[in-house]
C-alpha atoms as a PDB file:
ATOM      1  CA  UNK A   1     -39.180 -44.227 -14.756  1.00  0.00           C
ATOM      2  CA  UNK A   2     -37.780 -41.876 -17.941  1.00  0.00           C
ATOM      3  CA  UNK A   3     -36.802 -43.963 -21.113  1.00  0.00           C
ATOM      4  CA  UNK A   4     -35.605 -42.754 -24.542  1.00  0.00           C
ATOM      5  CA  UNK A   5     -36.148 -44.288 -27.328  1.00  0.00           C
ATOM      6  CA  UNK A   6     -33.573 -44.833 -29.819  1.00  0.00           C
ATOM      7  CA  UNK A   7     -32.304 -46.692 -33.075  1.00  0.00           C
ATOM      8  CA  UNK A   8     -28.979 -48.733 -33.200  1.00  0.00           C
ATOM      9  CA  UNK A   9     -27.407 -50.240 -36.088  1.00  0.00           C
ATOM     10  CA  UNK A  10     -26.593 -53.751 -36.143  1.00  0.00           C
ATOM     11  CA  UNK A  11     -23.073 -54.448 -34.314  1.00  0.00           C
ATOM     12  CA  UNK A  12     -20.844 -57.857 -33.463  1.00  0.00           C
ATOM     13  CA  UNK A  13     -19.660 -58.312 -29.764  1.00  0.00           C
ATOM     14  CA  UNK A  14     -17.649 -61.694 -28.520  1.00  0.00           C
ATOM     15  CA  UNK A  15     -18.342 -62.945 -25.136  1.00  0.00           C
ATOM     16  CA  UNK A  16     -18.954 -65.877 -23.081  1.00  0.00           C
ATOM     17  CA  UNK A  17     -22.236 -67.597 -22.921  1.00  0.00           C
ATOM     18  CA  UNK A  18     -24.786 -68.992 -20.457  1.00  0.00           C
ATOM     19  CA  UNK A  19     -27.915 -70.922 -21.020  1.00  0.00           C
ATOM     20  CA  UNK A  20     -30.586 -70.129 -18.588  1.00  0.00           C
ATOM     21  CA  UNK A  21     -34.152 -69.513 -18.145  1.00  0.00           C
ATOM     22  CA  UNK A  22     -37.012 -67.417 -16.839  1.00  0.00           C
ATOM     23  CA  UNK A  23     -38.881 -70.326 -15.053  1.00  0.00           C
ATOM     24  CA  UNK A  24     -39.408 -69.782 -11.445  1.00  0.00           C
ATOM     25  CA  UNK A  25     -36.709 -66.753 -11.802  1.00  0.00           C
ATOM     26  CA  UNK A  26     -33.239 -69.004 -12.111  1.00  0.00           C
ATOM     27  CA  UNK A  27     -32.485 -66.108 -14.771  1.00  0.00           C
ATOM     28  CA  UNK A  28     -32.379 -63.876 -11.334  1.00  0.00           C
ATOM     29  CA  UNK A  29     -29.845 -66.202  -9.541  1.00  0.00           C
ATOM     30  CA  UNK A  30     -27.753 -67.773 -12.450  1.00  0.00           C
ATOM     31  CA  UNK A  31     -26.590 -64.574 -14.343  1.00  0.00           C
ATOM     32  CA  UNK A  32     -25.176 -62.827 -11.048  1.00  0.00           C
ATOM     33  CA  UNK A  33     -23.057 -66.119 -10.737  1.00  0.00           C
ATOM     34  CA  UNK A  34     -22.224 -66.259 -13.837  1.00  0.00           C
ATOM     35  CA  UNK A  35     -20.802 -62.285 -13.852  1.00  0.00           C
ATOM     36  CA  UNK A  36     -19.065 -63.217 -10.345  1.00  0.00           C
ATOM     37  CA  UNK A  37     -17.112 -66.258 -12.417  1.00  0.00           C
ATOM     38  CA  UNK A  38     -16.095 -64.218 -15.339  1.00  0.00           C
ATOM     39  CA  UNK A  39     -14.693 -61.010 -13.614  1.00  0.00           C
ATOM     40  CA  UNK A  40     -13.003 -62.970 -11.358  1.00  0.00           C
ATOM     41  CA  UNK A  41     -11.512 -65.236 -14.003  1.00  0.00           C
ATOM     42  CA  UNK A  42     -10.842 -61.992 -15.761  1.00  0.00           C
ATOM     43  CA  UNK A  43     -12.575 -63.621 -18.909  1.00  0.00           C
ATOM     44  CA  UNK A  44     -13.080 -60.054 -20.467  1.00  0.00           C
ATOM     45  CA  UNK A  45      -9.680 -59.023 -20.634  1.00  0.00           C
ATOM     46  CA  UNK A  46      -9.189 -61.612 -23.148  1.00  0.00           C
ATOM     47  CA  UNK A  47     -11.794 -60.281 -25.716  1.00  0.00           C
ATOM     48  CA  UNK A  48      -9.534 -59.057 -28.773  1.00  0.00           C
ATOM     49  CA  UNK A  49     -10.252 -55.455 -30.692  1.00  0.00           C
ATOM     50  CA  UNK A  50     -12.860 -54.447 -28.152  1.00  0.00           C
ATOM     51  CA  UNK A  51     -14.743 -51.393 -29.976  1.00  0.00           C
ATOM     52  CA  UNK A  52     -15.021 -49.359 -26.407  1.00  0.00           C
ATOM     53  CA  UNK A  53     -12.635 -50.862 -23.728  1.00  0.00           C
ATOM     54  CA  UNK A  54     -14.274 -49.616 -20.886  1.00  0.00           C
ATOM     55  CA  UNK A  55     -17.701 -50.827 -21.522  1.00  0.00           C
ATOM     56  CA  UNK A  56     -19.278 -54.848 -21.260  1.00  0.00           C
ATOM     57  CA  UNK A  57     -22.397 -55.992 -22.256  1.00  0.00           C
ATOM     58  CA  UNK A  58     -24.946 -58.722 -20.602  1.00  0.00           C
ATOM     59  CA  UNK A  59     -27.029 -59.848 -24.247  1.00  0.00           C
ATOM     60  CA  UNK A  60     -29.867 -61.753 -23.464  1.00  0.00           C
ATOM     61  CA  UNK A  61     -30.806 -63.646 -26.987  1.00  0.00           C
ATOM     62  CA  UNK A  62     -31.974 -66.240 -28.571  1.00  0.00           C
ATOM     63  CA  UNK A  63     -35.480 -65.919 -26.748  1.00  0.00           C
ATOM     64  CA  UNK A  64     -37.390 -69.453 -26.183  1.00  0.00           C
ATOM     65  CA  UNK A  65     -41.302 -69.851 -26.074  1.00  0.00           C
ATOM     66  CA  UNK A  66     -40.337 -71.967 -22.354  1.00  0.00           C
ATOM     67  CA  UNK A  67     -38.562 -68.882 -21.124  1.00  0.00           C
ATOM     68  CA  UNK A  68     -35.467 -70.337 -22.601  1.00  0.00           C
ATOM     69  CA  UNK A  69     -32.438 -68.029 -23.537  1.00  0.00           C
ATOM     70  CA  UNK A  70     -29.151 -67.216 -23.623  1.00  0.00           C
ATOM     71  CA  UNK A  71     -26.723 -64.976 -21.821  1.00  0.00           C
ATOM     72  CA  UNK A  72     -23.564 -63.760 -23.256  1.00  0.00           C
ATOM     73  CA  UNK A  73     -21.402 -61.091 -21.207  1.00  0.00           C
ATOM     74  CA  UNK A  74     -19.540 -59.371 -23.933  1.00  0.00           C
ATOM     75  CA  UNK A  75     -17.889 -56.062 -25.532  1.00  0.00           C
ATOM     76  CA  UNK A  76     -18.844 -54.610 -29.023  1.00  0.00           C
ATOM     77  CA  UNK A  77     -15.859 -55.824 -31.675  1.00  0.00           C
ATOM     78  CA  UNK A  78     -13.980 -53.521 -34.245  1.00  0.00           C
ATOM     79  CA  UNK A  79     -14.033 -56.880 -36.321  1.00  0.00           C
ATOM     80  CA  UNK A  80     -14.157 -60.648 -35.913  1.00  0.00           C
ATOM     81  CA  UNK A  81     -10.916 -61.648 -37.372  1.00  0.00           C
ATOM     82  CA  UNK A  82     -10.483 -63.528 -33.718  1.00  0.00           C
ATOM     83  CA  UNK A  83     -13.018 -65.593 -31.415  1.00  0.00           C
ATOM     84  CA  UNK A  84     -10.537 -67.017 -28.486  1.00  0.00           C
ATOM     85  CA  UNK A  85     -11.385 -70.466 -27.724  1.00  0.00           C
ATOM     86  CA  UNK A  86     -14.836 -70.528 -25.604  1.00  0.00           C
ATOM     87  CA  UNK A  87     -16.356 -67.521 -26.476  1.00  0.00           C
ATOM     88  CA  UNK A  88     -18.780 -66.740 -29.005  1.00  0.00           C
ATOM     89  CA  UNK A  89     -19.225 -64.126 -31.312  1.00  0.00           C
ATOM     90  CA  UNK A  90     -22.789 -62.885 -32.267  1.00  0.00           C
ATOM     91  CA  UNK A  91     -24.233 -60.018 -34.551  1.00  0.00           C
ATOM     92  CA  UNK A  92     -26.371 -58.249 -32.392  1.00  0.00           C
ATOM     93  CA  UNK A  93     -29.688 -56.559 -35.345  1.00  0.00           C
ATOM     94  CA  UNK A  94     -30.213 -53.291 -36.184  1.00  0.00           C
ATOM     95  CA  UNK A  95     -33.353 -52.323 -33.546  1.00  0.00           C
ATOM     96  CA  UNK A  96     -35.331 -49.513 -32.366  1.00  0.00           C
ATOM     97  CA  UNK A  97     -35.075 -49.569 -28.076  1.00  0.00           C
ATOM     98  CA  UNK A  98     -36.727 -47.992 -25.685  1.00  0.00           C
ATOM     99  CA  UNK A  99     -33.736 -47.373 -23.380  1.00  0.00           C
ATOM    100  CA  UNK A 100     -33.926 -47.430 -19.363  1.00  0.00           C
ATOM    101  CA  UNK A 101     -31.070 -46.262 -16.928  1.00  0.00           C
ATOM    102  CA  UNK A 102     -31.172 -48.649 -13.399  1.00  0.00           C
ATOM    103  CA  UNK A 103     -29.618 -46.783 -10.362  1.00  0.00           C
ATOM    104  CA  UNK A 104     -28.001 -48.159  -7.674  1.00  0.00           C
ATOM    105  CA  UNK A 105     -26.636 -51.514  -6.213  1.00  0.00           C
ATOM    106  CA  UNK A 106     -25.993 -54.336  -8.935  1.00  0.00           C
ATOM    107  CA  UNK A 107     -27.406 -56.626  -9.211  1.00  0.00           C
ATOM    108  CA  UNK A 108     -30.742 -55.303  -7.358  1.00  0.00           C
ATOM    109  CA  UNK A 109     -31.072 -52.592  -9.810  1.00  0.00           C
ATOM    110  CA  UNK A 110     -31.027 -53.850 -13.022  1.00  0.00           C
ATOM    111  CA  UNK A 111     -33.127 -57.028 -12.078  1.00  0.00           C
ATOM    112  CA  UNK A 112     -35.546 -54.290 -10.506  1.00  0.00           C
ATOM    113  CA  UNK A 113     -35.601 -52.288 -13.528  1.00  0.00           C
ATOM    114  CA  UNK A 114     -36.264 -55.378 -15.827  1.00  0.00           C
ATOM    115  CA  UNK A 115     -39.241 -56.372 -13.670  1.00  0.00           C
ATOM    116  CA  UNK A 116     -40.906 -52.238 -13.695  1.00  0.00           C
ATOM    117  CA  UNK A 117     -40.577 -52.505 -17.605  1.00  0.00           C
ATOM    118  CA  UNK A 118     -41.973 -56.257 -18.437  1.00  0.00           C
ATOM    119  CA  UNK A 119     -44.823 -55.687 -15.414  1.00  0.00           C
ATOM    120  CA  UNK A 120     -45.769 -52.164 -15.506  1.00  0.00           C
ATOM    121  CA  UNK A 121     -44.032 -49.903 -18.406  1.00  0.00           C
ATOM    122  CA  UNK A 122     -44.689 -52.445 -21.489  1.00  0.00           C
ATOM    123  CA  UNK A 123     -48.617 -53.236 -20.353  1.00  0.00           C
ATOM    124  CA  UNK A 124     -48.861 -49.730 -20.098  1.00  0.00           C
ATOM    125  CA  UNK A 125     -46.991 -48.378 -23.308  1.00  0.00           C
ATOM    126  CA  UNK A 126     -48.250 -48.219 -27.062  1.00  0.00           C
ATOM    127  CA  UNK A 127     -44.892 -50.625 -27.325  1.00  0.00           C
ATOM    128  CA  UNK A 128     -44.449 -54.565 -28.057  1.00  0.00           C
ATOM    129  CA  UNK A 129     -41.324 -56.120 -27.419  1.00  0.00           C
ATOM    130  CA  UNK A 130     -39.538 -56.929 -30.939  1.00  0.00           C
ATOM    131  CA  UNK A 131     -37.998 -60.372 -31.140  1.00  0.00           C
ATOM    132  CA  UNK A 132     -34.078 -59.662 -30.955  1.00  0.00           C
ATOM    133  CA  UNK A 133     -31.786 -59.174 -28.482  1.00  0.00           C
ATOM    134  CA  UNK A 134     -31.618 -57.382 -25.332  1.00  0.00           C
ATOM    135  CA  UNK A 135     -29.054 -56.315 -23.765  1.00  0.00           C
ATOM    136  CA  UNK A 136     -27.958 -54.408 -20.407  1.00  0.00           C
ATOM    137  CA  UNK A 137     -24.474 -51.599 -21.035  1.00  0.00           C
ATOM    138  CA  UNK A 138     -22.105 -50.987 -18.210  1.00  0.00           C
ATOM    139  CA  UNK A 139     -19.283 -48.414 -18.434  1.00  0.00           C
ATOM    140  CA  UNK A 140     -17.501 -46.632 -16.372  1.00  0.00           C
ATOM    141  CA  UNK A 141     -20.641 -45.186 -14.728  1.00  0.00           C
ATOM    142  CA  UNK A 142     -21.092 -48.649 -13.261  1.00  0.00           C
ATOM    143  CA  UNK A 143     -17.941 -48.869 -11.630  1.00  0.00           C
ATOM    144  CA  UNK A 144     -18.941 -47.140  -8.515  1.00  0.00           C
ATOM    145  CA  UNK A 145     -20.235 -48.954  -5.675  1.00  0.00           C
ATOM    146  CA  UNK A 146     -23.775 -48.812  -4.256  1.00  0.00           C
ATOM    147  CA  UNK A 147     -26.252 -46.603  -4.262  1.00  0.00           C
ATOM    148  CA  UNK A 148     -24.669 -44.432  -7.220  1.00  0.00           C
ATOM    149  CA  UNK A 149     -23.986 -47.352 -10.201  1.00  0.00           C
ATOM    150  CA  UNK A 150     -25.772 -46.715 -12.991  1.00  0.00           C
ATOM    151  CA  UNK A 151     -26.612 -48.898 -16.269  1.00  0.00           C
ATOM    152  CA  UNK A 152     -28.689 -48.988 -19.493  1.00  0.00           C
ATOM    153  CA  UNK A 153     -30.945 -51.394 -20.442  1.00  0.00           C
ATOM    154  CA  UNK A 154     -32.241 -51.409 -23.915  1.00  0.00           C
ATOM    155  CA  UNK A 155     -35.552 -53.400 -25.053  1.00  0.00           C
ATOM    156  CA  UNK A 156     -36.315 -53.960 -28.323  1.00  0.00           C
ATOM    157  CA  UNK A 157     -39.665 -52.828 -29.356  1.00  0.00           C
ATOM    158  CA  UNK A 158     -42.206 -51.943 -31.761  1.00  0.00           C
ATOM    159  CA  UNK A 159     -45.520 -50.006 -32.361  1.00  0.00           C
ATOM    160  CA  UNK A 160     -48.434 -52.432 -31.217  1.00  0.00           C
END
């Protein structure tokens, strides 16, 4: 699978978060639910001074050594004058990430894509993962249905 690697400045999104966790792969079943609640409560629309209105982010931070973390689905901010009641807002840190595109039906994609790059790309890369967020980008390229969806995943890394 092609990756790029690439260096972001830091950046503040607002979203709404989940707690969840790796263990026996709840990650895999609670964040699909968790996307099907806010899009149909139409959470996202009411994110002020989105930086790019037509993209959403799924942030996995705040990384715990029981597989522990937390989820936020999000947009980039122009500022955080405003946080509406239940949502967070969160700097996500400057990074360097290797940067993955998943193709094709979501949610089977992009949990396929994580589980290439944590079995087979990372143990098999000159790369660590860096401790900071994660984070999965869906635009208007993800809009389509099936087979033809595409999304970026960026992991944070560094030189082992």
């Amino acid at each position: 699978m092609e990756y790029k690697i690439i260096t972001k400045e830091s950046f503040p999104i607002i979203g709404i978060k989940l707690k969840t966790t790796t263990h026996d792969g709840k990650n895999f079943v609670e964040i699909p639910r968790f996307w099907d609640k806010v899009l149909q409560q139409g959470l996202i629309d009411n994110i002020p001074n989105k930086k790019y209105p037509a993209t959403v982010l799924g942030v996995c931070m705040d990384f715990k050594t029981d597989g522990g973390f937390t989820y936020i689905i999000g947009t980039e901010i122009r500022n955080t004058g405003y946080i509406p009641n239940g949502m967070v807002c969160k700097t996500i840190p400057a990074a360097r990430y290797a940067v993955f595109t998943a193709r094709g039906t979501i949610p089977d994609s992009i949990q396929d894509t994580f589980r290439y790059i944590y079995r087979e790309w990372f143990p098999d890369s000159e790369y660590m993962r860096s401790d900071t967020a994660e984070f999965e980008l869906y635009d208007e390229r993800s809009d389509t249905n099936g087979e033809n969806a595409e999304s970026d995943i960026y992991i944070p890394i560094m030189t082992s």
